[in-house]
PDB file of N, CA and C in Angstrom:
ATOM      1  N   UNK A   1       7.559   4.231  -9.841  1.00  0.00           N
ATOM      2  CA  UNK A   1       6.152   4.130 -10.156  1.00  0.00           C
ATOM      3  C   UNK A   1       5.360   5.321  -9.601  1.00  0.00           C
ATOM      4  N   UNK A   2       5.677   5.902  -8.754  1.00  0.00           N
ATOM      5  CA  UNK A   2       5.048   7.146  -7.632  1.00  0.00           C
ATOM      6  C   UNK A   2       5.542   8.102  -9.040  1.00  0.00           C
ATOM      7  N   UNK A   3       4.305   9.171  -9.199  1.00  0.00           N
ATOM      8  CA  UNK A   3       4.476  10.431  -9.996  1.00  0.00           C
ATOM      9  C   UNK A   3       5.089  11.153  -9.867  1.00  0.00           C
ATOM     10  N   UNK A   4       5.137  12.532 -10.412  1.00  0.00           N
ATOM     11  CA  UNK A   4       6.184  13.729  -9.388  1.00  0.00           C
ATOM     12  C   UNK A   4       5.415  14.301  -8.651  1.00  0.00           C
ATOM     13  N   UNK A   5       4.507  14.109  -7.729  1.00  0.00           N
ATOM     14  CA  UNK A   5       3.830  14.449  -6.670  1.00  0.00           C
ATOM     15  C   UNK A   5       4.002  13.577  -5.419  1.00  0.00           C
ATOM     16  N   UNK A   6       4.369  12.242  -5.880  1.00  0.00           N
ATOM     17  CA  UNK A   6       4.647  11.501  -5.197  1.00  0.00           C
ATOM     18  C   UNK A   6       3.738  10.243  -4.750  1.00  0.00           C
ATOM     19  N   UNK A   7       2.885  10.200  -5.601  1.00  0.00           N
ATOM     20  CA  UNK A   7       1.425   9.347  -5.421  1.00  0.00           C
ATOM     21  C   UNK A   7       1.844   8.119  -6.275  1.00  0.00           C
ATOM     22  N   UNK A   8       1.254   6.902  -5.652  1.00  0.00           N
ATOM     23  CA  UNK A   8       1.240   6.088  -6.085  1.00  0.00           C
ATOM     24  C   UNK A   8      -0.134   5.008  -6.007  1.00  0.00           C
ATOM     25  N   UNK A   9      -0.208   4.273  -6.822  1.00  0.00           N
ATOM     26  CA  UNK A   9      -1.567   3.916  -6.710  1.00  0.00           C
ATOM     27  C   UNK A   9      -1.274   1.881  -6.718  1.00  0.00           C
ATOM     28  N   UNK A  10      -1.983   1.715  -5.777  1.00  0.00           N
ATOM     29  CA  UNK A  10      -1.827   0.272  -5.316  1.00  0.00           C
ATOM     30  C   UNK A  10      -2.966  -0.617  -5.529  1.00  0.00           C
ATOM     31  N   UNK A  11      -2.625  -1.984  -5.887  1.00  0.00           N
ATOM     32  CA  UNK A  11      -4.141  -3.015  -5.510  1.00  0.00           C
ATOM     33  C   UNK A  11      -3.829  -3.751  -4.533  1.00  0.00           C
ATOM     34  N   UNK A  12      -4.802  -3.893  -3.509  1.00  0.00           N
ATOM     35  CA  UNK A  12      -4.552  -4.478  -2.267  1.00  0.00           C
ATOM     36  C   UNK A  12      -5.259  -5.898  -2.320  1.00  0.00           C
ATOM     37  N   UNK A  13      -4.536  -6.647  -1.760  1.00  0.00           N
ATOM     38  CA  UNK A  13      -5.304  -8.112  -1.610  1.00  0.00           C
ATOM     39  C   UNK A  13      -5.360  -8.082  -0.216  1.00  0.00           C
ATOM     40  N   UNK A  14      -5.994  -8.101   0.617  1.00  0.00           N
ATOM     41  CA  UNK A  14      -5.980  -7.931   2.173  1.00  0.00           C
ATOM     42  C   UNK A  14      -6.162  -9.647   2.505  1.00  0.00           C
ATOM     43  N   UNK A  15      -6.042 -10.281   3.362  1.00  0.00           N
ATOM     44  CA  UNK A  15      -6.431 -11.479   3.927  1.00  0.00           C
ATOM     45  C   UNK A  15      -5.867 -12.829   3.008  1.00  0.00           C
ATOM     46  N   UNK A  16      -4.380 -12.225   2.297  1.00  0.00           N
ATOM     47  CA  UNK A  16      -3.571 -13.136   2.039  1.00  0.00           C
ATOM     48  C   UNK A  16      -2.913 -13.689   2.676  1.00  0.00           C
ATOM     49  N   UNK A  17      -2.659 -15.044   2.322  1.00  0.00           N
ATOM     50  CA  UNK A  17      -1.725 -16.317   2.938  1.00  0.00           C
ATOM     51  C   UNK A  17      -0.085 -15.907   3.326  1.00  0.00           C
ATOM     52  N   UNK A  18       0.062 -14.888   2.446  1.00  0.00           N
ATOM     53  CA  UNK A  18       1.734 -14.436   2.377  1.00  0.00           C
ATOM     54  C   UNK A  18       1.049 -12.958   1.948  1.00  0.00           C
ATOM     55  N   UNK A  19       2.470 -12.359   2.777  1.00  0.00           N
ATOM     56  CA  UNK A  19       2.639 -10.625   2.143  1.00  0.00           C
ATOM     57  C   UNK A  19       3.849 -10.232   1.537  1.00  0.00           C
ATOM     58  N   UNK A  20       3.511  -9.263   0.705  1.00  0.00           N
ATOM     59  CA  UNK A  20       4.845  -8.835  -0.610  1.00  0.00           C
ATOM     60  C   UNK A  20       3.947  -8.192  -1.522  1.00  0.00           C
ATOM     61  N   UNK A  21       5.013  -7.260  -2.262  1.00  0.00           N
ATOM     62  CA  UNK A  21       4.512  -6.348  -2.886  1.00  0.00           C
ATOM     63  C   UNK A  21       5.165  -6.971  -4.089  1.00  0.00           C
ATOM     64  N   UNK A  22       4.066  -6.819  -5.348  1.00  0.00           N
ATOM     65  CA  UNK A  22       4.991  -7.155  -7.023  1.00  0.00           C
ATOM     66  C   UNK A  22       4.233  -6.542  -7.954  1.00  0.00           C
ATOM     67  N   UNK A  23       5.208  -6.156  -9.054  1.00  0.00           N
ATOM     68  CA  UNK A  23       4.861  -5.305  -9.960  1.00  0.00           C
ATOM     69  C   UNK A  23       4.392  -6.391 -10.899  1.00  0.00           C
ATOM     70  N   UNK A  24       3.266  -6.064 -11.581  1.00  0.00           N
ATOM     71  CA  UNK A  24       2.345  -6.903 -12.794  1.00  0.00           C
ATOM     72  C   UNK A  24       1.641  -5.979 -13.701  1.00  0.00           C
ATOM     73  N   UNK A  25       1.834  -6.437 -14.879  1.00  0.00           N
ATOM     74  CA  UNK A  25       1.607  -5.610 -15.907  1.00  0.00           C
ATOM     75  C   UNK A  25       1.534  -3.960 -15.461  1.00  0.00           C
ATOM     76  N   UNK A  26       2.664  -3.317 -14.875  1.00  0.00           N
ATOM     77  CA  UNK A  26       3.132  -2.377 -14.771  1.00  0.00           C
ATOM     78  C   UNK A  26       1.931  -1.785 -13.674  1.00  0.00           C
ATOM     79  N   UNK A  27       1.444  -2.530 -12.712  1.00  0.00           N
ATOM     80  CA  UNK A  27       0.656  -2.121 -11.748  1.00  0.00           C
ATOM     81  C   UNK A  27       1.230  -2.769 -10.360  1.00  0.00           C
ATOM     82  N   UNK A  28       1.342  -1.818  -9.372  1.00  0.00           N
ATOM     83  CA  UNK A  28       2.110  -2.167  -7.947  1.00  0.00           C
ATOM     84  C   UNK A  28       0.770  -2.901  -7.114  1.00  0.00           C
ATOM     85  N   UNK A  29       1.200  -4.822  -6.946  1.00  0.00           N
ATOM     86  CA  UNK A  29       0.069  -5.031  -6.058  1.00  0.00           C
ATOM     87  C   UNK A  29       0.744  -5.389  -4.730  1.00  0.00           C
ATOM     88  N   UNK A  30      -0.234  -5.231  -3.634  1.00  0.00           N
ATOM     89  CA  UNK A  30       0.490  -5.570  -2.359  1.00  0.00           C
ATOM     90  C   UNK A  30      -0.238  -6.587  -1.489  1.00  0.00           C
ATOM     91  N   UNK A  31      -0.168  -7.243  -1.241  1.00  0.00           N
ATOM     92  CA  UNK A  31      -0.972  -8.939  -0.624  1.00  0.00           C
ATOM     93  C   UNK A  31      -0.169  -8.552   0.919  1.00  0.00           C
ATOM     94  N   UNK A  32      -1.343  -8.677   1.612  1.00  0.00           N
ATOM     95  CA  UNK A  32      -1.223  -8.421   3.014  1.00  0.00           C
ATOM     96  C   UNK A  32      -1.748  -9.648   4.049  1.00  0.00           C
ATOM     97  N   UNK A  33      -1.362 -10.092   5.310  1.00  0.00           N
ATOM     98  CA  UNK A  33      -2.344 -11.080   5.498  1.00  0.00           C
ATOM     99  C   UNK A  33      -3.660 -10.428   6.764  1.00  0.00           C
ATOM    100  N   UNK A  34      -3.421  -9.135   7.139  1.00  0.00           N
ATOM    101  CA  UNK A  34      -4.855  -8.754   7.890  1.00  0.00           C
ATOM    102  C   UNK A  34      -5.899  -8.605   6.933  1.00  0.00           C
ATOM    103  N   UNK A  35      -7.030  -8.648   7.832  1.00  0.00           N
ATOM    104  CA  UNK A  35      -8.238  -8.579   7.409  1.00  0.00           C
ATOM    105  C   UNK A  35      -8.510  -7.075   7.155  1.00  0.00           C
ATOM    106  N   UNK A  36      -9.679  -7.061   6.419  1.00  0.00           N
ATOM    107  CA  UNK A  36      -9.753  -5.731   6.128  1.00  0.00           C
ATOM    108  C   UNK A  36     -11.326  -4.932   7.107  1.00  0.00           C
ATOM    109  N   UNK A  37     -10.570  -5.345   7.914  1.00  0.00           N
ATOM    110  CA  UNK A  37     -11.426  -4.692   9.380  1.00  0.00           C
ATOM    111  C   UNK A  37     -10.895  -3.186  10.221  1.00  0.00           C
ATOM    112  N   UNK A  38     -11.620  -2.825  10.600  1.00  0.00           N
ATOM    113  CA  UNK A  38     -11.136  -1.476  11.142  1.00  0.00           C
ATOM    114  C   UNK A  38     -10.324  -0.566  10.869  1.00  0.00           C
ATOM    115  N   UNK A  39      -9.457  -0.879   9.417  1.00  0.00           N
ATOM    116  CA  UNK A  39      -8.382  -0.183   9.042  1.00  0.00           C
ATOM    117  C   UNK A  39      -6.875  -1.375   8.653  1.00  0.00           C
ATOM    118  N   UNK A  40      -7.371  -2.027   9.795  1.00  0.00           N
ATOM    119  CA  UNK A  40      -5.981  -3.456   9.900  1.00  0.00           C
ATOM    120  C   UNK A  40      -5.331  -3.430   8.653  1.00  0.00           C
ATOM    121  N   UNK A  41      -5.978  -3.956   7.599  1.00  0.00           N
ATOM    122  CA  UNK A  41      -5.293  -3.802   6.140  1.00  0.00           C
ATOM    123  C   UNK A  41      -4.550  -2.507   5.404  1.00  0.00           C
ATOM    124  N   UNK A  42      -5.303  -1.999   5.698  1.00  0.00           N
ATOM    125  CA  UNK A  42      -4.789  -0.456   5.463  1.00  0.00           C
ATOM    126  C   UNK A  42      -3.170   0.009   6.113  1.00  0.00           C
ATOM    127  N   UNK A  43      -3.540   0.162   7.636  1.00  0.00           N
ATOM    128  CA  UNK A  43      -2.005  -0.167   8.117  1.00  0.00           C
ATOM    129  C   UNK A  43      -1.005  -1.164   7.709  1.00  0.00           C
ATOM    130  N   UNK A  44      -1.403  -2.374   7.386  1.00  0.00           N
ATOM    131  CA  UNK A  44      -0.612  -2.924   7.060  1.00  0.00           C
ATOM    132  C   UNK A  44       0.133  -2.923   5.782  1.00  0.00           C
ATOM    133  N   UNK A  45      -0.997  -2.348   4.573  1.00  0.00           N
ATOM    134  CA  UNK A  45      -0.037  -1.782   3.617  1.00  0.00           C
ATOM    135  C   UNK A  45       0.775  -0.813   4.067  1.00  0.00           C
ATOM    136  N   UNK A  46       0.435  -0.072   4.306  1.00  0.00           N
ATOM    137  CA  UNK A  46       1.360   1.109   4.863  1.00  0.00           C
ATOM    138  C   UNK A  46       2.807   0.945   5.262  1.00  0.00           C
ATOM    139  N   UNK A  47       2.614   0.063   6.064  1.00  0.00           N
ATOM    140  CA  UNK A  47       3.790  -0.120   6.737  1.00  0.00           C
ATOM    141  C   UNK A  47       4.738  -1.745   5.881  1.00  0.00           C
ATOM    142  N   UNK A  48       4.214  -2.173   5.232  1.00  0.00           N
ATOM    143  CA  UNK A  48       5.235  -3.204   4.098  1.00  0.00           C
ATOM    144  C   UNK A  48       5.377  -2.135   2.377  1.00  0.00           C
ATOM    145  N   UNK A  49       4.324  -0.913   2.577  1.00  0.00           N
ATOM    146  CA  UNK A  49       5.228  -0.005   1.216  1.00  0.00           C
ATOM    147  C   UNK A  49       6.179   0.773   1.669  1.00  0.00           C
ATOM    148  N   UNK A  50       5.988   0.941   3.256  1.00  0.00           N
ATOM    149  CA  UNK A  50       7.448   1.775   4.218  1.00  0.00           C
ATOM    150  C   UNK A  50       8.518   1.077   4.278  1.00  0.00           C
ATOM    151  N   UNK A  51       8.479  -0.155   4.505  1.00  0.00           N
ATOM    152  CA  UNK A  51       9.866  -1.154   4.514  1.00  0.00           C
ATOM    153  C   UNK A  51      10.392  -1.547   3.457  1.00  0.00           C
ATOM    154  N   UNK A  52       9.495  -1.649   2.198  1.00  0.00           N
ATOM    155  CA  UNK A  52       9.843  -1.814   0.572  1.00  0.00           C
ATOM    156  C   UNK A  52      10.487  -0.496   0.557  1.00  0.00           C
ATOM    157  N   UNK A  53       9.764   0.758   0.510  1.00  0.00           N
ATOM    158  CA  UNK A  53      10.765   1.931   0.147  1.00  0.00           C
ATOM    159  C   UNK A  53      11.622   2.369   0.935  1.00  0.00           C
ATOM    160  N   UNK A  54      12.013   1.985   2.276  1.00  0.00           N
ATOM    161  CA  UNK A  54      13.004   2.467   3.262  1.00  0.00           C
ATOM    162  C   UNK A  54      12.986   3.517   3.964  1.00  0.00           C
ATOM    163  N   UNK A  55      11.509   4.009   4.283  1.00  0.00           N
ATOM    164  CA  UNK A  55      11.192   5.253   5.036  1.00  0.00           C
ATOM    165  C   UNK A  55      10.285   5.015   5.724  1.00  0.00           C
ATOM    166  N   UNK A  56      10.352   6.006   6.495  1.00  0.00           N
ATOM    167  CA  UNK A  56       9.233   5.788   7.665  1.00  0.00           C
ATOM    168  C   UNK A  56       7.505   5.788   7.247  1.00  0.00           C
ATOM    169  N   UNK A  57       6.751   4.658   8.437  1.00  0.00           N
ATOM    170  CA  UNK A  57       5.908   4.528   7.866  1.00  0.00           C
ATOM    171  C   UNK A  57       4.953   5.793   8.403  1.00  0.00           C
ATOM    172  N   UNK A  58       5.007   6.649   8.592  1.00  0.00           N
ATOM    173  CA  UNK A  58       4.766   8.170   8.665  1.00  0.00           C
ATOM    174  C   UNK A  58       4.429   8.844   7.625  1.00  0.00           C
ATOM    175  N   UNK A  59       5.817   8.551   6.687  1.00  0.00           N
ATOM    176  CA  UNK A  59       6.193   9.190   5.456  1.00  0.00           C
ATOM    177  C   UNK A  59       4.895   8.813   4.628  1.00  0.00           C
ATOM    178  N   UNK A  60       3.847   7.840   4.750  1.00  0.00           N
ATOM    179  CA  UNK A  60       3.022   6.791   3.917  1.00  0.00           C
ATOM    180  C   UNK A  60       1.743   7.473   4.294  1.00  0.00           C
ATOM    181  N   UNK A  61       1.309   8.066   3.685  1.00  0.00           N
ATOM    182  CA  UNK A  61      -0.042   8.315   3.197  1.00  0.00           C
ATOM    183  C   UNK A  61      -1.488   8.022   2.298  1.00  0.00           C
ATOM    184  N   UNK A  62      -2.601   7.066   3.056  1.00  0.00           N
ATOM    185  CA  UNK A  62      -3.158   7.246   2.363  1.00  0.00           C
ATOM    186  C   UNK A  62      -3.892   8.206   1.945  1.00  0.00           C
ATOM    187  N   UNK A  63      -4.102   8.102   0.004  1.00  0.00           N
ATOM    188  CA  UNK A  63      -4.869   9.134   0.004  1.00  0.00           C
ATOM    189  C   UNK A  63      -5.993   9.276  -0.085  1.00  0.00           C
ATOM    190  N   UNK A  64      -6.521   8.419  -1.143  1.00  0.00           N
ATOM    191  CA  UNK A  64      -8.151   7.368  -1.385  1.00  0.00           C
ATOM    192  C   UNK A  64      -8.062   6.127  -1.669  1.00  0.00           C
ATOM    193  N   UNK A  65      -9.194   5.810  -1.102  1.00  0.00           N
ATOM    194  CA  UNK A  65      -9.528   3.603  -1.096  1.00  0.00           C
ATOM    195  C   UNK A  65      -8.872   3.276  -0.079  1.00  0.00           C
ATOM    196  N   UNK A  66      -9.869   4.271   0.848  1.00  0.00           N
ATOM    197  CA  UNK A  66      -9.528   3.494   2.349  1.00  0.00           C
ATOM    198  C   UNK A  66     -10.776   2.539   2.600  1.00  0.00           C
ATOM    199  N   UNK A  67     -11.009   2.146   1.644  1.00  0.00           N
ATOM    200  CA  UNK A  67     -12.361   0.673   1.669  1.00  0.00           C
ATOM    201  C   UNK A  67     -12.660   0.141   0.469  1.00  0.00           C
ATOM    202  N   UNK A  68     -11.797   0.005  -0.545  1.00  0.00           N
ATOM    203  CA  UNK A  68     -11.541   0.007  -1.633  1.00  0.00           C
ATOM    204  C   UNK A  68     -10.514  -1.079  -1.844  1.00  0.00           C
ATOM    205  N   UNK A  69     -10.038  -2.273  -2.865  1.00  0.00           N
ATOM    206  CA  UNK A  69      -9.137  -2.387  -3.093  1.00  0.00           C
ATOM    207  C   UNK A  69      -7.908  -1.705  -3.722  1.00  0.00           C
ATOM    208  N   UNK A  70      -8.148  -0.848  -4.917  1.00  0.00           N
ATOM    209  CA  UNK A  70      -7.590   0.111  -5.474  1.00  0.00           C
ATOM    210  C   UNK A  70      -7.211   1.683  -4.733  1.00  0.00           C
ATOM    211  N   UNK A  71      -6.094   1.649  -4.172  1.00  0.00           N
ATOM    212  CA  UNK A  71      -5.509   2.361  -3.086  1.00  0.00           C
ATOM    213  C   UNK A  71      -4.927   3.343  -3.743  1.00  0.00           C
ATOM    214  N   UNK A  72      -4.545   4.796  -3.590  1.00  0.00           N
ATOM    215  CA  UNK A  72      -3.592   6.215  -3.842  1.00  0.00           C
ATOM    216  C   UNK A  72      -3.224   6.165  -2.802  1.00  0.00           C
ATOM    217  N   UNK A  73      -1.624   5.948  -2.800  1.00  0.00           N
ATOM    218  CA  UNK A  73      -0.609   6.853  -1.453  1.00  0.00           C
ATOM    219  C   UNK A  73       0.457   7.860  -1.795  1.00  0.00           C
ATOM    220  N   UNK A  74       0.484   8.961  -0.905  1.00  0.00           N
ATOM    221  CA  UNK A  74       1.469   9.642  -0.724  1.00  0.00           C
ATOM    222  C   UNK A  74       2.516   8.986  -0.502  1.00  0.00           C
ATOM    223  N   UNK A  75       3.680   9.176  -0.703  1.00  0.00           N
ATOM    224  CA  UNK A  75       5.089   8.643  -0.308  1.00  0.00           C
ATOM    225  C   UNK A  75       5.890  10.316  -0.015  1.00  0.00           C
ATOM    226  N   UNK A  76       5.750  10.566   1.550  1.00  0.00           N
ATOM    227  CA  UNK A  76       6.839  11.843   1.511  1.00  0.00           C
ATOM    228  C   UNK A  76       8.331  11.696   1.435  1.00  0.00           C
ATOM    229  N   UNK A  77       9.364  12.907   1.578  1.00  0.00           N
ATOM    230  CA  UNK A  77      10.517  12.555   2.023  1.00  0.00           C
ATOM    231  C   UNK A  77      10.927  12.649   3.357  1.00  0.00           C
TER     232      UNK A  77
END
């Protein structure tokens, strides 16, 4: 789903009951259960699209909709 730049673009549900990432109508959403306070949500995508893709959560960049539901991340190698 990430381009050849490596961007990928996410919808975040922050302050869900359960977390997991699923593909729907060809859009990557990710349901987290922090709040979307200080960043909390934000990290926490970060770090469940790092353990879905198997790299460090380093590698995970956001890029825009850091207050936004509709998220762009980098994914490095």
């Amino acid at each position: 789903m990430a381009d050849a730049e490596g961007r990928l673009a996410v919808r975040v549900t922050p302050g869900a009951k359960t977390e997991g990432i699923t593909l729907k109508n060809a859009q990557v959403q990710a349901k987290v259960r922090a709040k979307p306070q200080d960043g909390a949500a934000n990290a926490a995508v970060i770090a469940l699209l790092a353990k879905a893709l198997g790299c460090a959560p380093s590698r995970v960049e956001l890029l825009r909709g850091a207050t936004s539901r509709e998220k762009v991340f980098r994914i490095g190698r």
